[in-house]
N, C-alpha and C. Protein backbone atom coordinates (compact mmCIF):
# COMPACT_ATOMS: atom_id res chain seq x y z
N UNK A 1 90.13 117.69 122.46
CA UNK A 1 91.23 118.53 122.88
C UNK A 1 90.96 119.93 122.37
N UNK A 2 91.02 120.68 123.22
CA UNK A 2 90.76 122.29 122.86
C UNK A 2 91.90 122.86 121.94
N UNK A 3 92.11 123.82 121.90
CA UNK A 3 93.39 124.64 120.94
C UNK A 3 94.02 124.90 122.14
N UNK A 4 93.53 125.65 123.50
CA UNK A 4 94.08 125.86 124.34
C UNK A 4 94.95 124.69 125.23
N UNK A 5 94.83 123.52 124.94
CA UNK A 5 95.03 122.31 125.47
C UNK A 5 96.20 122.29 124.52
N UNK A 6 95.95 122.18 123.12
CA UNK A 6 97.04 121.71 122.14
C UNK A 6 98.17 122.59 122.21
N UNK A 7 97.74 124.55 122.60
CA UNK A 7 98.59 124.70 122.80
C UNK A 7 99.91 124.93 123.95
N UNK A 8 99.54 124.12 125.16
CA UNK A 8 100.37 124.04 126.31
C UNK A 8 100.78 122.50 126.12
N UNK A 9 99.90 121.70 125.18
CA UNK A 9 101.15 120.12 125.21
C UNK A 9 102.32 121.04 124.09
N UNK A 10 101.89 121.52 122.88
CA UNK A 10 103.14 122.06 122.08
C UNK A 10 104.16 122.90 122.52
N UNK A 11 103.84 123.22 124.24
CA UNK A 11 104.84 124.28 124.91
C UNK A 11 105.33 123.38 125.72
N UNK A 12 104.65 122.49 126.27
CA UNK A 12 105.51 121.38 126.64
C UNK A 12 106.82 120.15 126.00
N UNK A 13 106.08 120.19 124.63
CA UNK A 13 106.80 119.20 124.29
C UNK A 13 108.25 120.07 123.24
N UNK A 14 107.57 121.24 122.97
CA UNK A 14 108.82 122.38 122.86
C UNK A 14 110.17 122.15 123.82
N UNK A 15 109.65 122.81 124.95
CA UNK A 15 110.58 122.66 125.87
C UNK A 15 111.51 121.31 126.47
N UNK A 16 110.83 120.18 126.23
CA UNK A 16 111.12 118.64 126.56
C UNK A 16 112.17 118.48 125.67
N UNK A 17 112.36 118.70 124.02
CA UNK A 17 113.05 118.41 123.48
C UNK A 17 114.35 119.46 123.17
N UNK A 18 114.39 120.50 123.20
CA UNK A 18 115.37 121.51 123.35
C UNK A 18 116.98 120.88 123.28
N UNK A 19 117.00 120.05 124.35
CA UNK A 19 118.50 119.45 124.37
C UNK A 19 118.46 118.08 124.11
N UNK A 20 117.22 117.91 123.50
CA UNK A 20 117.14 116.22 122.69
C UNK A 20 117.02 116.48 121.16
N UNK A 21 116.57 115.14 120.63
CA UNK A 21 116.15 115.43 119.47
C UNK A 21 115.15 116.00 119.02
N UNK A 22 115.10 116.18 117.67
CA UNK A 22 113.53 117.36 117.38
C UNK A 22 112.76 116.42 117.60
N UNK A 23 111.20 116.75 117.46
CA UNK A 23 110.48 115.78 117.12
C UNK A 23 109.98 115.11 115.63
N UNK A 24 109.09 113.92 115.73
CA UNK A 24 109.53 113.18 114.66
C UNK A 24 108.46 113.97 113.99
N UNK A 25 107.57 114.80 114.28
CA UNK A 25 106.44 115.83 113.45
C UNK A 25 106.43 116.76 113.93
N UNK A 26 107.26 117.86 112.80
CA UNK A 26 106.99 119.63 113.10
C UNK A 26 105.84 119.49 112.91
N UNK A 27 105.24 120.23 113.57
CA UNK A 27 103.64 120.89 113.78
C UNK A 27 103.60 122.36 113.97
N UNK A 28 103.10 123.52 113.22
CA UNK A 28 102.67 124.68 113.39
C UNK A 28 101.78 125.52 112.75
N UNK A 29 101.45 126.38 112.74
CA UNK A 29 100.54 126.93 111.60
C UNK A 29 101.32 127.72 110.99
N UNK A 30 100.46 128.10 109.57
CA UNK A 30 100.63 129.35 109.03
C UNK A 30 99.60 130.34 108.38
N UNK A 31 99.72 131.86 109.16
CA UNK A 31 98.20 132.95 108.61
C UNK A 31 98.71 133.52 107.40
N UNK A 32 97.98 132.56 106.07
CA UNK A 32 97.87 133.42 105.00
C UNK A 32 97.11 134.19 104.83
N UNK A 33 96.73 134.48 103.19
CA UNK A 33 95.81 134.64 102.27
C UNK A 33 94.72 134.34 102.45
N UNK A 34 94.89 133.18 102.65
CA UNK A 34 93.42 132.43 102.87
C UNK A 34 93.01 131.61 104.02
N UNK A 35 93.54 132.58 105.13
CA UNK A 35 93.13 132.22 106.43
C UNK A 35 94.43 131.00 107.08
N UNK A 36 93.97 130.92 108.46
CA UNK A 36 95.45 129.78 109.06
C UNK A 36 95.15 128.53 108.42
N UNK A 37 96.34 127.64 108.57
CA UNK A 37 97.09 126.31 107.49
C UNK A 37 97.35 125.53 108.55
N UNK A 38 97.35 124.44 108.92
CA UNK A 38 97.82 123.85 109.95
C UNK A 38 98.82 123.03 109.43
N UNK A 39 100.28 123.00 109.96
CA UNK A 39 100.87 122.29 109.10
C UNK A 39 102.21 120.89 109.96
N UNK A 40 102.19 120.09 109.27
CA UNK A 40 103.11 118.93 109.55
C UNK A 40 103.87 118.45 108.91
N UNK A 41 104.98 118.57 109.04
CA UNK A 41 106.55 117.86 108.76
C UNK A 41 107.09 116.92 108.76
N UNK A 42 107.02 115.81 108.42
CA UNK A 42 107.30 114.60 109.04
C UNK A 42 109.12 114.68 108.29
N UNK A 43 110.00 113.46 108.32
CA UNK A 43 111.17 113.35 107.76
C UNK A 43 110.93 112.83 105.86
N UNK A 44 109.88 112.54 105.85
CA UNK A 44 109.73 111.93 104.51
C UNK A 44 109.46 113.79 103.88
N UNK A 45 108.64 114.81 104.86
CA UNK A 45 108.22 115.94 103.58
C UNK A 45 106.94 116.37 104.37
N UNK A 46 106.27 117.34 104.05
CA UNK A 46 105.14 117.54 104.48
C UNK A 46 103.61 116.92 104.64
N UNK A 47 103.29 116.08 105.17
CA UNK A 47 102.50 115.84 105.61
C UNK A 47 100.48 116.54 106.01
N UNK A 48 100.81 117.49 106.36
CA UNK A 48 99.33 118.21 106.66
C UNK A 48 99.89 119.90 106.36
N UNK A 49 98.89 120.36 105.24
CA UNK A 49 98.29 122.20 105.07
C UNK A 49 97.26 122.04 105.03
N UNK A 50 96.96 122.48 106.06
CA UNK A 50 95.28 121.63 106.33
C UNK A 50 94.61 122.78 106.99
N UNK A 51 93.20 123.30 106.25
CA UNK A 51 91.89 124.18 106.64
C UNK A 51 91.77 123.30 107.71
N UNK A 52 91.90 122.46 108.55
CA UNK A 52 91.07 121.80 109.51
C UNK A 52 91.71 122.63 110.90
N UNK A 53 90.79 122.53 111.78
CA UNK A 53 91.29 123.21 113.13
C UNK A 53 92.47 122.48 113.58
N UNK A 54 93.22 122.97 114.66
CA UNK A 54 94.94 122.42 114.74
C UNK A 54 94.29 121.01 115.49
N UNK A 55 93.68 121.10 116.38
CA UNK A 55 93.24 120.13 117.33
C UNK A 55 93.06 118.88 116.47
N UNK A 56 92.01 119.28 115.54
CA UNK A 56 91.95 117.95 114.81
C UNK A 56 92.97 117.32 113.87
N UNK A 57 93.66 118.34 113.12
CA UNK A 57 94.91 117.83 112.53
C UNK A 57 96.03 117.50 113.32
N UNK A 58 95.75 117.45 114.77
CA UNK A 58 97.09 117.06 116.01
C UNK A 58 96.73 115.83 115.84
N UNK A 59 95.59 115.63 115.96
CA UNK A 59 94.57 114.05 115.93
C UNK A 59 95.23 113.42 115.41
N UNK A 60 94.98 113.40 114.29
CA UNK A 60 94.95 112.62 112.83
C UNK A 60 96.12 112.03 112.66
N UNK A 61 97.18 113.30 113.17
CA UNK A 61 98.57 113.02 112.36
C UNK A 61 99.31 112.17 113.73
N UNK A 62 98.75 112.54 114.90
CA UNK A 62 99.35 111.83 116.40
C UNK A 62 98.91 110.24 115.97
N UNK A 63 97.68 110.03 115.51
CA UNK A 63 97.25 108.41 115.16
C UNK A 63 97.69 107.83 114.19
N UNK A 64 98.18 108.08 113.19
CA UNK A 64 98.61 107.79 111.65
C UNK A 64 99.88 108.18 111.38
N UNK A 65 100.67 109.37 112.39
CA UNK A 65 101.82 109.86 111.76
C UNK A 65 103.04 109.40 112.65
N UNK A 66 103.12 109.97 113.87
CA UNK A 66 103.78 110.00 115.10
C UNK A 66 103.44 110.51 116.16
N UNK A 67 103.55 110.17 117.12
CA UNK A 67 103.11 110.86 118.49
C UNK A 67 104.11 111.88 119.06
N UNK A 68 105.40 112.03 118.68
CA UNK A 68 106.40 112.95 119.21
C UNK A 68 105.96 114.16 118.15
N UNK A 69 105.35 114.95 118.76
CA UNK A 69 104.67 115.94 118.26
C UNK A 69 105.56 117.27 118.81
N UNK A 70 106.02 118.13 117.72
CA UNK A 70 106.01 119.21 118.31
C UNK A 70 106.71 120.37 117.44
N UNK A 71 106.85 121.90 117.63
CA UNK A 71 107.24 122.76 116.85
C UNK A 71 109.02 122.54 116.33
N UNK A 72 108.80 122.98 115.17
CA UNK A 72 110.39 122.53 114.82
C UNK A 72 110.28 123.97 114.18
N UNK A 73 111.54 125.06 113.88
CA UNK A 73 111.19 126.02 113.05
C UNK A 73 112.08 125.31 112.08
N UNK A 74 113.29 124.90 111.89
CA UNK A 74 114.09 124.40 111.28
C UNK A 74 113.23 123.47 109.99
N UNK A 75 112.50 123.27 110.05
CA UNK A 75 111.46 122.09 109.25
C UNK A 75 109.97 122.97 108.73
N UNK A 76 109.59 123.62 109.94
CA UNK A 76 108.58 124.62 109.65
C UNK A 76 108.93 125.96 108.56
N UNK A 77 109.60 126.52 109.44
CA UNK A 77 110.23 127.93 108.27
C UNK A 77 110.39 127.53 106.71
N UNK A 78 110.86 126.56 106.26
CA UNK A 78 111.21 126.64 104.92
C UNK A 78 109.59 126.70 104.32
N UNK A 79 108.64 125.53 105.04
CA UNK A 79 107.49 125.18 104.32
C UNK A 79 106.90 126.74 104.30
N UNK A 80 106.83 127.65 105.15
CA UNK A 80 106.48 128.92 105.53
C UNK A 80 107.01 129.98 104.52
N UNK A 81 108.28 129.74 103.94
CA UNK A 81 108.73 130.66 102.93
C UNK A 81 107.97 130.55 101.81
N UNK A 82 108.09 129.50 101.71
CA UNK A 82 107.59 128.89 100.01
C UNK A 82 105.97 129.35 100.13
N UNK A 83 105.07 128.81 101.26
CA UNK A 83 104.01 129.78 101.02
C UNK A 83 103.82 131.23 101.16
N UNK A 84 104.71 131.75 101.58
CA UNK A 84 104.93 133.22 101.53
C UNK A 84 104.68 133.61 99.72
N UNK A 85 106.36 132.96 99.33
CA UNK A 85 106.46 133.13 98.06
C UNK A 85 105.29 132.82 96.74
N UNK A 86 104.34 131.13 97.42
CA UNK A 86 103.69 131.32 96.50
C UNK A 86 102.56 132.10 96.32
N UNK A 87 101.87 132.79 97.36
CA UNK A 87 100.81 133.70 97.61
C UNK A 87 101.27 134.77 97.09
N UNK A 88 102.71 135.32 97.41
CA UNK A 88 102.99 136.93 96.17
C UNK A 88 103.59 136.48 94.60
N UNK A 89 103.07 135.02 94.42
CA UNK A 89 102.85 135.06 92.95
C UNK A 89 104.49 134.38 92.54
N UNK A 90 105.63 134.83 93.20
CA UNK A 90 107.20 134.63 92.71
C UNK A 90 107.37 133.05 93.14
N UNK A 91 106.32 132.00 93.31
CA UNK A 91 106.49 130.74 93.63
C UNK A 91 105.66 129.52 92.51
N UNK A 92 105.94 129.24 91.83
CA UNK A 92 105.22 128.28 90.97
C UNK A 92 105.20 126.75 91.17
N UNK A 93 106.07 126.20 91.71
CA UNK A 93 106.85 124.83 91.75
C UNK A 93 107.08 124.74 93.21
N UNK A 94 106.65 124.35 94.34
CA UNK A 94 106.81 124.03 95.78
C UNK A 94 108.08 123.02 95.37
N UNK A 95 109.28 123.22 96.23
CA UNK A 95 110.70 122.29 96.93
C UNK A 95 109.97 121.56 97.80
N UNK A 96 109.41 121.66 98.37
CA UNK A 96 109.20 120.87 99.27
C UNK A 96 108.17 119.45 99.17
N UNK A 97 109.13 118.70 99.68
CA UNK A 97 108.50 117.39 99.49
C UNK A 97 106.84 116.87 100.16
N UNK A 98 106.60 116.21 99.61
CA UNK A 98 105.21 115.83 100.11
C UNK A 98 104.99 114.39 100.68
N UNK A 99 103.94 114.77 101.63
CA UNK A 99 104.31 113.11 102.31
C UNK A 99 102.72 112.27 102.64
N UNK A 100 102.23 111.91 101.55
CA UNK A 100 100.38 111.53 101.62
C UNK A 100 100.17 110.25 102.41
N UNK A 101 100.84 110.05 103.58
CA UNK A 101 100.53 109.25 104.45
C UNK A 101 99.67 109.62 105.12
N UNK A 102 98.63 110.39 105.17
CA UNK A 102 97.38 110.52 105.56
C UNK A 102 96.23 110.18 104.64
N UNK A 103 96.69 110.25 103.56
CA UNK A 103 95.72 109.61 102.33
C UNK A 103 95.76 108.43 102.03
N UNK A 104 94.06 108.16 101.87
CA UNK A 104 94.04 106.29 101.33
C UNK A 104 94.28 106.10 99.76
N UNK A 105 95.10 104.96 99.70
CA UNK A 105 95.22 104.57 98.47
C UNK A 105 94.64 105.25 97.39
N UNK A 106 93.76 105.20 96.96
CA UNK A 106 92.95 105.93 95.86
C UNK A 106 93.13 107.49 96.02
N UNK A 107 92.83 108.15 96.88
CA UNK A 107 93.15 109.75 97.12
C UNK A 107 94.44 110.04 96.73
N UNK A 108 95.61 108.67 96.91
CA UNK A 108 97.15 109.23 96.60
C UNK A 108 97.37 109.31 95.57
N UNK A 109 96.39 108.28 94.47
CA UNK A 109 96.56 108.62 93.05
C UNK A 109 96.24 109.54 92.68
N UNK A 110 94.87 110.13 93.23
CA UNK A 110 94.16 111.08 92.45
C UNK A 110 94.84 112.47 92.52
N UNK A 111 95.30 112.42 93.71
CA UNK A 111 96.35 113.65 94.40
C UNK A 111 97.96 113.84 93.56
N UNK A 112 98.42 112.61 93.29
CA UNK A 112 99.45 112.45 92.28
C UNK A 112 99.09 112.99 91.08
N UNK A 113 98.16 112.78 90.15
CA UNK A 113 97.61 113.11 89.21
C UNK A 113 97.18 114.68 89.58
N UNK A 114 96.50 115.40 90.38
CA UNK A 114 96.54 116.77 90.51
C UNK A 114 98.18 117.26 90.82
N UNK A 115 98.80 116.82 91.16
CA UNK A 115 100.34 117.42 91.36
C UNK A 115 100.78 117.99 90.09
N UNK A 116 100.57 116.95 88.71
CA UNK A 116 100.81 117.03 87.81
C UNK A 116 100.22 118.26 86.96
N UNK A 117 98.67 119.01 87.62
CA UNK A 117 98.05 120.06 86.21
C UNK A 117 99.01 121.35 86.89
N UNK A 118 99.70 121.98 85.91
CA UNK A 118 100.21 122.97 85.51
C UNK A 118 99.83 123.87 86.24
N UNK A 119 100.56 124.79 87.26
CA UNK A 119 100.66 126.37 87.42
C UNK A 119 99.78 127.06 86.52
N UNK A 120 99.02 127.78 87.37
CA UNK A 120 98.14 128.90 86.21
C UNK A 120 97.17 128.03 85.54
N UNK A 121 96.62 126.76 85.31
CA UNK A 121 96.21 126.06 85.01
C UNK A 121 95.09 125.45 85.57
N UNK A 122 93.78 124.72 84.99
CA UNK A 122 93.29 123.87 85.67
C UNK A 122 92.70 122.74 84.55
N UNK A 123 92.21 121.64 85.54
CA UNK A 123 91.48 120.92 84.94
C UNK A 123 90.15 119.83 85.10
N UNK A 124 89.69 119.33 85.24
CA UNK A 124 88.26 118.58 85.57
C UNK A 124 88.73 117.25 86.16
N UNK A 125 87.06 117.25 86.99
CA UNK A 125 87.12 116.05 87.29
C UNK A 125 87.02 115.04 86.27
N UNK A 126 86.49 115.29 85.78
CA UNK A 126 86.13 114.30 84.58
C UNK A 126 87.72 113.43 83.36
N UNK A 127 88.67 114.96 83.98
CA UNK A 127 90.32 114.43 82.96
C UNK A 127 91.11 113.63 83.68
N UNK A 128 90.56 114.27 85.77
CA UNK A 128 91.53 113.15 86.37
C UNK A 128 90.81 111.87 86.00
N UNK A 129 89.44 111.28 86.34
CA UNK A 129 88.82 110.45 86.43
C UNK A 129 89.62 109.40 85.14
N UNK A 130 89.47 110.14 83.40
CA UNK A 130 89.93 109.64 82.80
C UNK A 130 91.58 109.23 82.81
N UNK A 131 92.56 109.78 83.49
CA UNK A 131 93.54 109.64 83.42
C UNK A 131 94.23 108.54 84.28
N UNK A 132 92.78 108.31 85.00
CA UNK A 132 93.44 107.31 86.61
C UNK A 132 92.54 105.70 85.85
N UNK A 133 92.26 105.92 84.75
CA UNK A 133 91.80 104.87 84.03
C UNK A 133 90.27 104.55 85.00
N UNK A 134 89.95 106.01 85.63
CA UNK A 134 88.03 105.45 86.39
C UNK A 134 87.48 106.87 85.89
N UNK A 135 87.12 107.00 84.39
CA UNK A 135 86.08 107.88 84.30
C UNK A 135 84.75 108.15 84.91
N UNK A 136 84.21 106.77 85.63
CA UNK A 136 83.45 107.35 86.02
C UNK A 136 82.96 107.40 87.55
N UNK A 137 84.02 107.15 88.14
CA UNK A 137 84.37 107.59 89.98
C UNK A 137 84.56 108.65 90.01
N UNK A 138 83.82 110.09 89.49
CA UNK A 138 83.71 111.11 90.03
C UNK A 138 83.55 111.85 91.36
N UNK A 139 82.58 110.98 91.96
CA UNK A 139 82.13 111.04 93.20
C UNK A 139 83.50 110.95 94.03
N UNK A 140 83.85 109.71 93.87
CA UNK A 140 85.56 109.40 95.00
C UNK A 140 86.50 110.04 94.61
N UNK A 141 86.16 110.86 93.40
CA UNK A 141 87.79 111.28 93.07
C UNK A 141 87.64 113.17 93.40
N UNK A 142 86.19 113.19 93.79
CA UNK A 142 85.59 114.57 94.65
C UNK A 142 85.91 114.54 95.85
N UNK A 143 85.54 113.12 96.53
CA UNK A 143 85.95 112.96 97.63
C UNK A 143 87.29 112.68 98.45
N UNK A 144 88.41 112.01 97.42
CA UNK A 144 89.54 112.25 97.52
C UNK A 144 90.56 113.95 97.63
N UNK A 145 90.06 114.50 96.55
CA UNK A 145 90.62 116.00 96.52
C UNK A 145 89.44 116.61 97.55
N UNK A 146 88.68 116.76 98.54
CA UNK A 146 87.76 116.92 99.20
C UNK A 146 88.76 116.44 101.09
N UNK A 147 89.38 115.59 100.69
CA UNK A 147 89.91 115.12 101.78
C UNK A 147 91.47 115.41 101.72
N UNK A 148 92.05 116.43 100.55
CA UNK A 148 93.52 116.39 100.53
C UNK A 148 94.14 116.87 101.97
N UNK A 149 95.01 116.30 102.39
CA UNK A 149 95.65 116.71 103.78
C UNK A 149 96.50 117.84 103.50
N UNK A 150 97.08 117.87 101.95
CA UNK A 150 98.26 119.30 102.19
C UNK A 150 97.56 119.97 100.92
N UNK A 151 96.73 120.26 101.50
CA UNK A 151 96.37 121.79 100.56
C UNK A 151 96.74 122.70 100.23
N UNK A 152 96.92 123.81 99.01
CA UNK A 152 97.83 124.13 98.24
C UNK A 152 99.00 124.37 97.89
N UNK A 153 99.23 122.93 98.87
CA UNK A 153 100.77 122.60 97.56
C UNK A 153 100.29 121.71 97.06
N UNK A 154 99.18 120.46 97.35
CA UNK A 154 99.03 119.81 96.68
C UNK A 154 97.42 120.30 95.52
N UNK A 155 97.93 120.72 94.71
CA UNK A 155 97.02 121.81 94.26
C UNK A 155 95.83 121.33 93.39
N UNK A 156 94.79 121.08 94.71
CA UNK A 156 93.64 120.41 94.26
C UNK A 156 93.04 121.70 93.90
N UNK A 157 92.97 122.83 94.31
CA UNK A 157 92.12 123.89 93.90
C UNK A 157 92.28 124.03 92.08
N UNK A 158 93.20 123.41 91.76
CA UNK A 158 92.93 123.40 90.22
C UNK A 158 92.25 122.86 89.40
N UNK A 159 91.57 122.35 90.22
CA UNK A 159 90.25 120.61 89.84
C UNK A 159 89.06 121.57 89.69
N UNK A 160 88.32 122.14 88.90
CA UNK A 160 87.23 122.17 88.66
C UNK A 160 86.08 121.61 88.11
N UNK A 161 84.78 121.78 88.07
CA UNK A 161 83.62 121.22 86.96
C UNK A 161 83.71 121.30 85.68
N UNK A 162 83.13 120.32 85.10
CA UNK A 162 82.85 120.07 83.75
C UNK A 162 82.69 121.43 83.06
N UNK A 163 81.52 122.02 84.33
CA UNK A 163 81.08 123.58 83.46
C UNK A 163 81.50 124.98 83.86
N UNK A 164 82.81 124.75 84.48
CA UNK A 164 83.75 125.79 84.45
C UNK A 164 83.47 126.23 86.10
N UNK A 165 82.21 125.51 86.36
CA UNK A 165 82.28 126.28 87.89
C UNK A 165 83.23 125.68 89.09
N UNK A 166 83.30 126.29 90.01
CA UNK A 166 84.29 126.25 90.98
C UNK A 166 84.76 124.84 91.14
N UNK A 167 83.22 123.88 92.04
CA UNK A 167 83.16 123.12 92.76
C UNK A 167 83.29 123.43 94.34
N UNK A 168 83.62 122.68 95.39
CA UNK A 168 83.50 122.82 96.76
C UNK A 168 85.23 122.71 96.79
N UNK A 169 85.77 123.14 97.79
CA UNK A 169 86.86 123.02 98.53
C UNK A 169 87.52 123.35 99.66
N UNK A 170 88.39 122.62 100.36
CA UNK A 170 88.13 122.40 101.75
C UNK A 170 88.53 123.92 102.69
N UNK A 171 88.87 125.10 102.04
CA UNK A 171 89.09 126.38 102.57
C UNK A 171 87.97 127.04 102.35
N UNK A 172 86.81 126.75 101.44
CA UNK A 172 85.54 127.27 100.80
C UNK A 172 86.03 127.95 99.24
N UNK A 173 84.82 128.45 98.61
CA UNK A 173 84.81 129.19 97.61
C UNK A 173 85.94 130.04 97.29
N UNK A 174 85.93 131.37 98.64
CA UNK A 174 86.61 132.19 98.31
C UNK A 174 87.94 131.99 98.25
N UNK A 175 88.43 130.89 99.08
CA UNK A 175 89.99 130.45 99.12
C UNK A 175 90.23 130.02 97.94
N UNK A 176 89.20 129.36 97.47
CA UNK A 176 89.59 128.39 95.74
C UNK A 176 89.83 129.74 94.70
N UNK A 177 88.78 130.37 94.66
CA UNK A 177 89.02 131.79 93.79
C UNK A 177 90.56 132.50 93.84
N UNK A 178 90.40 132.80 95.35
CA UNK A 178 91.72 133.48 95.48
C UNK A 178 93.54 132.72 95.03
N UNK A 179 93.09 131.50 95.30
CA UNK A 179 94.61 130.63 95.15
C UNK A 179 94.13 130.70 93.51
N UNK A 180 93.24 129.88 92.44
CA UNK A 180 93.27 130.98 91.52
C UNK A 180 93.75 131.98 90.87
N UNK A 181 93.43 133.02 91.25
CA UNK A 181 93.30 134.05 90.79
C UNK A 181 94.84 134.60 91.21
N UNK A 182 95.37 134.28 92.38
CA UNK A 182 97.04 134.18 92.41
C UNK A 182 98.13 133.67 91.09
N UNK A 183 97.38 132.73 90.78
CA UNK A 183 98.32 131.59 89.63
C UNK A 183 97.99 132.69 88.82
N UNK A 184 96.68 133.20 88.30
CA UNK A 184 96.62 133.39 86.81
C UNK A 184 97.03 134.73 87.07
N UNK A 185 97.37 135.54 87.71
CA UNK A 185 97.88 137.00 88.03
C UNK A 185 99.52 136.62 87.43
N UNK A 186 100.19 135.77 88.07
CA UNK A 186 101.16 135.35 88.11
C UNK A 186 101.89 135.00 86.82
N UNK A 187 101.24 134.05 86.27
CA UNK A 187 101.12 133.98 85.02
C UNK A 187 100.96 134.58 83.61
N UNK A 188 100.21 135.60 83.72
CA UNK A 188 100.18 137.09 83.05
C UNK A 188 100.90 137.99 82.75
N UNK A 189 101.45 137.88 84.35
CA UNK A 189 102.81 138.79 84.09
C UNK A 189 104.19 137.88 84.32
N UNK A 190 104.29 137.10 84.18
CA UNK A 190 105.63 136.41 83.51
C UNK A 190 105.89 135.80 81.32
């Protein structure tokens, strides 16, 4: 499915529901900081902030989430504030709920356990590994935060190496730096 495809079913299915109910997954983007977010709403909480192209995160979440796909602002806008807010620094703590029904078992722990490191903060693979009682599933617990569906709120960019360097993440380098370098700006001056 093209973008151009995804975006005349989302103008379709816009319009279909108008004098029905919403649908059961807001779907829209958002252009930060660090480039567009693709994002999904489900009723449980957010679902997908996802570097992945919209097409493929329509995929994913149409097979695993719901098929009544479509723009909600009512559901969208709030998730949209809060990343507003947390990119100019006045946001530390996301309201908004999270919904890791796109993640397998093991990724939801490991992702639970990153929920937990601190604003302005980071910490290793090596502390989740120990904390999820598998020090030494590094590899899956790379590949879990490697596969997070709601990226920075669920703030894997705080996961770094043993030796202080970055690691990989799914916006690249410069997105990890920059979300970063947001917290600890932030932090400084509070």
């Amino acid at each position: 499915m093209s973008s151009g495809d995804l975006d005349a079913l989302l103008r379709v299915t816009s319009s279909t529901y108008r004098s029905e109910a919403p649908p059961e997954v807001a779907f829209g983007t958002y252009d930060g900081a660090v480039g567009r977010l693709v994002l999904a709403v489900t009723g449980k909480g957010i679902a997908a902030c996802s570097f992945e192209p919209e097409n493929t995160v329509y995929e994913l979440v149409s097979r695993h989430v719901g098929t009544f796909i479509g723009p909600d602002a009512r559901r969208l806008d709030p998730v949209r504030r809060e990343l507003d807010a947390y990119f100019s620094g006045r946001l530390r703590t996301f309201a908004t709920r999270v919904d890791l029904t796109l993640a397998t078992s093991f990724a939801r722990t490991v992702l639970q356990k990153t929920m937990a490191v601190p604003y302005g903060t980071t910490t290793t693979f090596e502390r989740i590994g120990e904390s999820i009682g598998r020090p030494r599933a590094l590899r899956a617990i790379g590949n879990a935060l490697a596969s997070n569906p709601v990226c920075v709120i669920v703030p894997c960019h705080r996961v770094v190496r043993e030796d202080g360097a970055l690691g990989d993440y799914a916006g690249g380098a410069a997105a990890k730096q920059h979300l970063l370098n947001v917290e600890s700006r932030a932090s400084a001056t509070r």
